[in-house]
C-alpha atoms as a PDB file:
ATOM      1  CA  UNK A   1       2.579  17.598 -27.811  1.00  0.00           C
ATOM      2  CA  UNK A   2       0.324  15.061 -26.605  1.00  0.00           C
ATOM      3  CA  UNK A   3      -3.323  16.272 -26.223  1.00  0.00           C
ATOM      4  CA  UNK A   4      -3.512  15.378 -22.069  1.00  0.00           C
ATOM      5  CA  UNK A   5       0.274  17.173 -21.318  1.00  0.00           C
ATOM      6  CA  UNK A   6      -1.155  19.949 -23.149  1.00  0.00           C
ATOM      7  CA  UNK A   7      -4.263  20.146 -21.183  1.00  0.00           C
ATOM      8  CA  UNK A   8      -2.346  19.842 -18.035  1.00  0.00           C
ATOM      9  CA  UNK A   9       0.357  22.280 -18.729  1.00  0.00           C
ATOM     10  CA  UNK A  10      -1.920  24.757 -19.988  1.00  0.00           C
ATOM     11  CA  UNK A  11      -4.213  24.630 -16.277  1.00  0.00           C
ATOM     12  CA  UNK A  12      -7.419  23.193 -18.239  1.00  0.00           C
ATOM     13  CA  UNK A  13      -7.124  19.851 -16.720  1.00  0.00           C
ATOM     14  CA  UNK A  14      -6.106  19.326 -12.694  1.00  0.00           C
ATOM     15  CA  UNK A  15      -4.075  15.929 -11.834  1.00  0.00           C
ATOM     16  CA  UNK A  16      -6.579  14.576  -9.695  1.00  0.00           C
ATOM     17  CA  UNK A  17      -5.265  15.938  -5.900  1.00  0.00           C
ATOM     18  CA  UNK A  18      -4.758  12.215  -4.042  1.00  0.00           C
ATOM     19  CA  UNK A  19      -2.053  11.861  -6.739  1.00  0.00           C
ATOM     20  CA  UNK A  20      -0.141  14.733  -5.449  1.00  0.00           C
ATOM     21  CA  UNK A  21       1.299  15.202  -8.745  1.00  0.00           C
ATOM     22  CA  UNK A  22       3.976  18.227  -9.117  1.00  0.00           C
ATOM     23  CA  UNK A  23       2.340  20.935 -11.214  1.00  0.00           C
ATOM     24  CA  UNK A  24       4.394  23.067 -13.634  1.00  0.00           C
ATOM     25  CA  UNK A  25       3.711  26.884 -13.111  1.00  0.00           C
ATOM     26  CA  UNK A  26       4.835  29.061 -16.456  1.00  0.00           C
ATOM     27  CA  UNK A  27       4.721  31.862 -14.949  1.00  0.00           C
ATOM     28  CA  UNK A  28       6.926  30.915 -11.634  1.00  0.00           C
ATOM     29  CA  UNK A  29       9.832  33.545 -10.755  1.00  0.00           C
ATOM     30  CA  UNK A  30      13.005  32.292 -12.369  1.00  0.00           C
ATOM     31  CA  UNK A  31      16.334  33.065 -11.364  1.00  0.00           C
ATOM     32  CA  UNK A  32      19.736  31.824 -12.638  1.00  0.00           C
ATOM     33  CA  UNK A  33      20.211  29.916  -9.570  1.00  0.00           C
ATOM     34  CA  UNK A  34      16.868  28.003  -9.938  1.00  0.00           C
ATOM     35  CA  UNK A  35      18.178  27.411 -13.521  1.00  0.00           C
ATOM     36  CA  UNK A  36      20.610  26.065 -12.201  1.00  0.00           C
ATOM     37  CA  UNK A  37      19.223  23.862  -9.586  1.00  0.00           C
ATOM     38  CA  UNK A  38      16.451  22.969 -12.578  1.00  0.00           C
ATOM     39  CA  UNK A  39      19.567  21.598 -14.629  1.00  0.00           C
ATOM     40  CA  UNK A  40      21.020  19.721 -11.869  1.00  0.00           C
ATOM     41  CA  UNK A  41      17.685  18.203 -11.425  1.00  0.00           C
ATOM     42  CA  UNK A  42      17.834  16.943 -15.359  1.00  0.00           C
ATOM     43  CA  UNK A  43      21.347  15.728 -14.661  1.00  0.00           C
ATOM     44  CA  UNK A  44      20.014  13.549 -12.089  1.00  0.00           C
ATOM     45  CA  UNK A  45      17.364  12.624 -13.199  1.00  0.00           C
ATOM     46  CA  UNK A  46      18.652   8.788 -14.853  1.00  0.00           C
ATOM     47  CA  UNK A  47      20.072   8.630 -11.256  1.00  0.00           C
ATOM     48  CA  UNK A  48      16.278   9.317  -9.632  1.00  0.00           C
ATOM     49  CA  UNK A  49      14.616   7.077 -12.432  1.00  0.00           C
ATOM     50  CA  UNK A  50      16.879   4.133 -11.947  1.00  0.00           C
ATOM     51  CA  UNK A  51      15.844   4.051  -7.909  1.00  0.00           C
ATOM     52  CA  UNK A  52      11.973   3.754  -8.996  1.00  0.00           C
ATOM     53  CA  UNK A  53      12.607   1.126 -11.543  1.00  0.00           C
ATOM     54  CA  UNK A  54      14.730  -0.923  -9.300  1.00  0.00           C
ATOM     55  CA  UNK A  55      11.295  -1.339  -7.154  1.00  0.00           C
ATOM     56  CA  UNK A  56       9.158  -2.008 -10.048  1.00  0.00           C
ATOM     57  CA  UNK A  57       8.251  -6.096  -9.929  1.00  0.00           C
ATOM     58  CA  UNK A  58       8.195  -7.634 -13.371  1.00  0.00           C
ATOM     59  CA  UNK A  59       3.711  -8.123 -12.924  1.00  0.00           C
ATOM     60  CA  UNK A  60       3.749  -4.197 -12.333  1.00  0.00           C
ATOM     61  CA  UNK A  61       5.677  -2.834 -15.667  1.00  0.00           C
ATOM     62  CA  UNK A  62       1.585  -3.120 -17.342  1.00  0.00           C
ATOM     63  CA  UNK A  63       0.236  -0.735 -14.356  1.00  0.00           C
ATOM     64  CA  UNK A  64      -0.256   2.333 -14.642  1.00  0.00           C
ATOM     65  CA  UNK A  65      -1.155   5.356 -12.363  1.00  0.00           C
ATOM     66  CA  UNK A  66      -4.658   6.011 -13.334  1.00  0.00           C
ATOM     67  CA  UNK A  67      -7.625   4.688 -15.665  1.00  0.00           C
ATOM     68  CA  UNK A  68      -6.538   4.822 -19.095  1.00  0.00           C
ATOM     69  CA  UNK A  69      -3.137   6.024 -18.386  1.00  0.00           C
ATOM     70  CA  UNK A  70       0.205   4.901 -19.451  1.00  0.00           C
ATOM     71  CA  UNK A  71       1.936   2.028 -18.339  1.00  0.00           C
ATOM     72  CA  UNK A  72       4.994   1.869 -16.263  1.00  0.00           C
ATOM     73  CA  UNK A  73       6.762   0.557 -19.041  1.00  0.00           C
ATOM     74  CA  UNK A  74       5.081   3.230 -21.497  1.00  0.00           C
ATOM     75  CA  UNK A  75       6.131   5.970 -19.237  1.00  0.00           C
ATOM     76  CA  UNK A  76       9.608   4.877 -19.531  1.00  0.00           C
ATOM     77  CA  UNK A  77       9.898   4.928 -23.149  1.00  0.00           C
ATOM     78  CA  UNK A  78       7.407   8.115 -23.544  1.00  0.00           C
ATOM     79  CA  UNK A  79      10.496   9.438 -21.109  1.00  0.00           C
ATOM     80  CA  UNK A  80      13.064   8.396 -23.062  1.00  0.00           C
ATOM     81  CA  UNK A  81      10.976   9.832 -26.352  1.00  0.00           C
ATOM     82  CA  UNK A  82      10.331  13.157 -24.803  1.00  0.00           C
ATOM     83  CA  UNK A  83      13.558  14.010 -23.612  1.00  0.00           C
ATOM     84  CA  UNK A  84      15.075  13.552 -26.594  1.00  0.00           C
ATOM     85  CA  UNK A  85      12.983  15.715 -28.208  1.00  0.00           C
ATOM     86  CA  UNK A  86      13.910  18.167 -25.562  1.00  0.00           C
ATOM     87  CA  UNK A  87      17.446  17.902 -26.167  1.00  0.00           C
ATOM     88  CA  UNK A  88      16.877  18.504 -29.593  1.00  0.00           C
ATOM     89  CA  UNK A  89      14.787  21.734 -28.969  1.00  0.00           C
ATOM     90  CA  UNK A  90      17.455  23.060 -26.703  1.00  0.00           C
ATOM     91  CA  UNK A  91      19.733  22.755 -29.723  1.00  0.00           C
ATOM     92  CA  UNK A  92      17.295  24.591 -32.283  1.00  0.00           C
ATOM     93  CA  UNK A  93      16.837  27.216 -29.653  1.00  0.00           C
ATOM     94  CA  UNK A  94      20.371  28.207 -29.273  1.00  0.00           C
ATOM     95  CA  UNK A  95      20.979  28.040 -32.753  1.00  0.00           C
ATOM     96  CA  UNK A  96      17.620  29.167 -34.245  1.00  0.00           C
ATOM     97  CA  UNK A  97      15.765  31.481 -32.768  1.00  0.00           C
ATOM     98  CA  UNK A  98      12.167  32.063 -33.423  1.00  0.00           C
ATOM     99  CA  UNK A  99      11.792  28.619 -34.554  1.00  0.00           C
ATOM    100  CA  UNK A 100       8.986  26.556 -34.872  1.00  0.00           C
ATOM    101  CA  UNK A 101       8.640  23.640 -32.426  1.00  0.00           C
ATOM    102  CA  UNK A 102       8.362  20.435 -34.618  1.00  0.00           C
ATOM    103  CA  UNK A 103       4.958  18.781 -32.462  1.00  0.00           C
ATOM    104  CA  UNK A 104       4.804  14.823 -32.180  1.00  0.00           C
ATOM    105  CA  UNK A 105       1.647  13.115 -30.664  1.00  0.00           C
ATOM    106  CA  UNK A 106       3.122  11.417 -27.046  1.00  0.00           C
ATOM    107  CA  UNK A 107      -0.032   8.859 -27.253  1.00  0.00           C
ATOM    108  CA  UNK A 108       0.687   7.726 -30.794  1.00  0.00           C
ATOM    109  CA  UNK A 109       4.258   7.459 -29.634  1.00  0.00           C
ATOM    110  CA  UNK A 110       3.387   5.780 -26.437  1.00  0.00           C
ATOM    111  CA  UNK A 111       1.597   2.855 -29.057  1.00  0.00           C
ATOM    112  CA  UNK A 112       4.660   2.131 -31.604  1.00  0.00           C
ATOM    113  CA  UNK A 113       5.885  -1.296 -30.826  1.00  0.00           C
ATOM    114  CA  UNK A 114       9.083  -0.060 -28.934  1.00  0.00           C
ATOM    115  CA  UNK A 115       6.586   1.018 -26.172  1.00  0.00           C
ATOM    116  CA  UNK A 116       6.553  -2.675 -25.436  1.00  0.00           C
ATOM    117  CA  UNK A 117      10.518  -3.340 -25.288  1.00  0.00           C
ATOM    118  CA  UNK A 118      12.265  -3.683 -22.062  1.00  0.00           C
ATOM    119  CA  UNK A 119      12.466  -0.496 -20.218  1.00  0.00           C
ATOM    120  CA  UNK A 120      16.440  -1.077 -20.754  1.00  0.00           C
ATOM    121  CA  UNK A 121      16.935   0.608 -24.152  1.00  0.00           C
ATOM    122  CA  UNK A 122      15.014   3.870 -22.856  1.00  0.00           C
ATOM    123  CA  UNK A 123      16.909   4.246 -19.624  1.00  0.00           C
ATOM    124  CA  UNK A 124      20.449   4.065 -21.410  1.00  0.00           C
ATOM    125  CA  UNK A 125      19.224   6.503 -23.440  1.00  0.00           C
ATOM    126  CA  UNK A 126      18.831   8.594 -20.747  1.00  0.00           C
ATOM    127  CA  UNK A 127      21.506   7.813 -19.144  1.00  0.00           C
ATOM    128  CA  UNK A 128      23.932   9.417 -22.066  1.00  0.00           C
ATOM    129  CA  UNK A 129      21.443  11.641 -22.808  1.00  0.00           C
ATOM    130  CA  UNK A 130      21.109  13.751 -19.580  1.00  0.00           C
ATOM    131  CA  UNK A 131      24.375  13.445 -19.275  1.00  0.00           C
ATOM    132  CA  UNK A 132      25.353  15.296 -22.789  1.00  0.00           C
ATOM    133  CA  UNK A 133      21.788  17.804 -22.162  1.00  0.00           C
ATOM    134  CA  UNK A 134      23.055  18.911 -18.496  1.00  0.00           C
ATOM    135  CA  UNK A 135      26.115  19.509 -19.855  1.00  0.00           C
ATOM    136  CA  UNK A 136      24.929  21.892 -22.978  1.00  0.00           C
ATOM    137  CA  UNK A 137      22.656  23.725 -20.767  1.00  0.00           C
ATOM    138  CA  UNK A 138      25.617  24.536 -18.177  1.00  0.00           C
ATOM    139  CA  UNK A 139      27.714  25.977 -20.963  1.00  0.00           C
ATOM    140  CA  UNK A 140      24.263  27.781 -21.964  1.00  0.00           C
ATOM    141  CA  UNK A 141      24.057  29.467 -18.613  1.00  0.00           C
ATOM    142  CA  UNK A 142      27.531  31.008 -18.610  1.00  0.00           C
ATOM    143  CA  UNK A 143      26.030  33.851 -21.025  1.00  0.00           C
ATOM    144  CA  UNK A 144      22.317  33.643 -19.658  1.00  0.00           C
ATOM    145  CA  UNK A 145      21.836  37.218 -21.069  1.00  0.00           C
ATOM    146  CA  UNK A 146      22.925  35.373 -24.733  1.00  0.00           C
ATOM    147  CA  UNK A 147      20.801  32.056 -24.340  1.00  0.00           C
ATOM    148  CA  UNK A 148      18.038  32.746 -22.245  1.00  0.00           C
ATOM    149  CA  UNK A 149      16.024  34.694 -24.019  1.00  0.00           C
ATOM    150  CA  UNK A 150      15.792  32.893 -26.830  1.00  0.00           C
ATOM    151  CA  UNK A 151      12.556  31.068 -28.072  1.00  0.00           C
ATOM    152  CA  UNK A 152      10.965  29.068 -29.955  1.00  0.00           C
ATOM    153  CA  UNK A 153       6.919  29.094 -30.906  1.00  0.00           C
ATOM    154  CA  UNK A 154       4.918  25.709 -29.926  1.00  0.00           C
ATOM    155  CA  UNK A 155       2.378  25.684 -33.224  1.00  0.00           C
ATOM    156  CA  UNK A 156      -0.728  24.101 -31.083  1.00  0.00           C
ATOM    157  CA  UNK A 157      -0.286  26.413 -28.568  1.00  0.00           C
ATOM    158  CA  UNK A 158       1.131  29.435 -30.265  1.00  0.00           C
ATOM    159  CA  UNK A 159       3.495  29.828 -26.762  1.00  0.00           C
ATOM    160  CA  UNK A 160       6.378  31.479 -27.525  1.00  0.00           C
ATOM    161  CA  UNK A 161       8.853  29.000 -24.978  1.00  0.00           C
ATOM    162  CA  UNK A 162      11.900  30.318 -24.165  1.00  0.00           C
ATOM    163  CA  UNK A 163      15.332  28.067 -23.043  1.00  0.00           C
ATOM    164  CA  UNK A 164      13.953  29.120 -19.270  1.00  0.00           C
ATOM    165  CA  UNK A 165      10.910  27.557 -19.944  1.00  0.00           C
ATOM    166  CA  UNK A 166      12.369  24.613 -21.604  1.00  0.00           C
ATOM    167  CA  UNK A 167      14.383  23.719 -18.923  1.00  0.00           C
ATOM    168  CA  UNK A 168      12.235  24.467 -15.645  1.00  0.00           C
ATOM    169  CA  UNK A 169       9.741  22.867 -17.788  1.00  0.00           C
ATOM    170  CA  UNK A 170      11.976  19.094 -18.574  1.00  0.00           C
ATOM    171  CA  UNK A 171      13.120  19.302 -14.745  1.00  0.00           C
ATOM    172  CA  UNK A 172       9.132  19.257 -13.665  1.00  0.00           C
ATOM    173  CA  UNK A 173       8.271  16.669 -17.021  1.00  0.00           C
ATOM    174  CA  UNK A 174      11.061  13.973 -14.934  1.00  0.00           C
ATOM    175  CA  UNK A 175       9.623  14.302 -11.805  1.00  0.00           C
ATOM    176  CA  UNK A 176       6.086  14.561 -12.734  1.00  0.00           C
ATOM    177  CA  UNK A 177       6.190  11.427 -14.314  1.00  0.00           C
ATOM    178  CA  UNK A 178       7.984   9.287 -11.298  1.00  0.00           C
ATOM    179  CA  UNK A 179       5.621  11.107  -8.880  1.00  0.00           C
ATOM    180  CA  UNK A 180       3.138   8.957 -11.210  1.00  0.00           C
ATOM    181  CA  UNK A 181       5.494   5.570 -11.394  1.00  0.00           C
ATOM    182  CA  UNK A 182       5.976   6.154  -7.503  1.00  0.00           C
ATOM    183  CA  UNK A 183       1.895   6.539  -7.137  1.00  0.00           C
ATOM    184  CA  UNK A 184       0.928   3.607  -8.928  1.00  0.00           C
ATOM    185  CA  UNK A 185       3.701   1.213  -7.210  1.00  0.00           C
ATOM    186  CA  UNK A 186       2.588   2.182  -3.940  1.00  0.00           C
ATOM    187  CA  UNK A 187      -1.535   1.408  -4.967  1.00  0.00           C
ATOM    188  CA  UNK A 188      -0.039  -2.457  -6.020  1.00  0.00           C
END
């Protein structure tokens, strides 16, 4: 995971307050029903990204939401990158329990040349991809006491992240990052 994200997630850097950023909170009371509610908000989530790109101007794709952070456009695809990798560690952790997160550094990511493509490719991905991910994770939480509990260890953090985790955490990651999009459209 990306050096900043980790920072963040882990309470050792703040989002700077005038952003009024979400914050993820690991050790929040979960319940099947926020699960639940947590899922619908991935299932939406295309729907919720499509209404803050539809506002973005073509000049304000290169923005971004503070000094030397992403881009709108970079967002988007770091989006599209991260939740994929999400939907992949949903499927190790209900097949493979105990294993080993495979990491990826998010900046390196964020500077492959596909960080520059239209925003396009990225949201379709998302589009079928949320789609397919809500699903999984609804079928997952018909035998919570079967899938819940399972886990799998994040190697630069040594948390042991269970599907819980996984998806309250992707449900804040989406609206984290258009409380960002929103924040630096509205300073333009």
């Amino acid at each position: 995971m990306y050096w900043y994200h980790t920072q963040v997630l882990n309470g050792l850097i703040s989002m700077p307050a005038h952003l009024n950023l979400p914050s993820f909170d690991w050790d929040a009371p979960v319940s099947l029903g926020s699960l639940l509610n947590d899922v619908m908000v991935i299932q939406q989530f295309p729907t919720e990204l499509a209404k803050v790109i539809s506002i973005i101007k073509e000049e304000q794709w290169s923005m971004s939401y503070r000094e030397g952070g992403w881009s709108l456009r970079q967002i988007v695809h770091h989006l599209a990158d991260a939740h994929l990798n999400a939907y992949v560690r949903t499927k190790h952790i209900l097949t493979q329990d105990q294993d080993l997160i495979q990491p990826y550094d998010e900046n390196a990511w964020s500077e492959t040349p596909d960080a520059q493509f239209h925003h396009e490719a990225s949201y379709l991905i998302m589009l079928g991809l949320h789609q397919k991910w809500s699903l999984l994770l609804l079928e997952a939480l018909k035998d919570p006491a079967t899938h819940l509990a399972k886990t799998m260890v994040h190697p630069e953090t040594g948390r042991a992240i269970s599907l819980s985790d996984l998806i309250r955490l992707y449900a804040w990651h989406g609206e984290h990052h258009l409380a960002q999009m929103k924040f630096a459209i509205s300073q333009s």
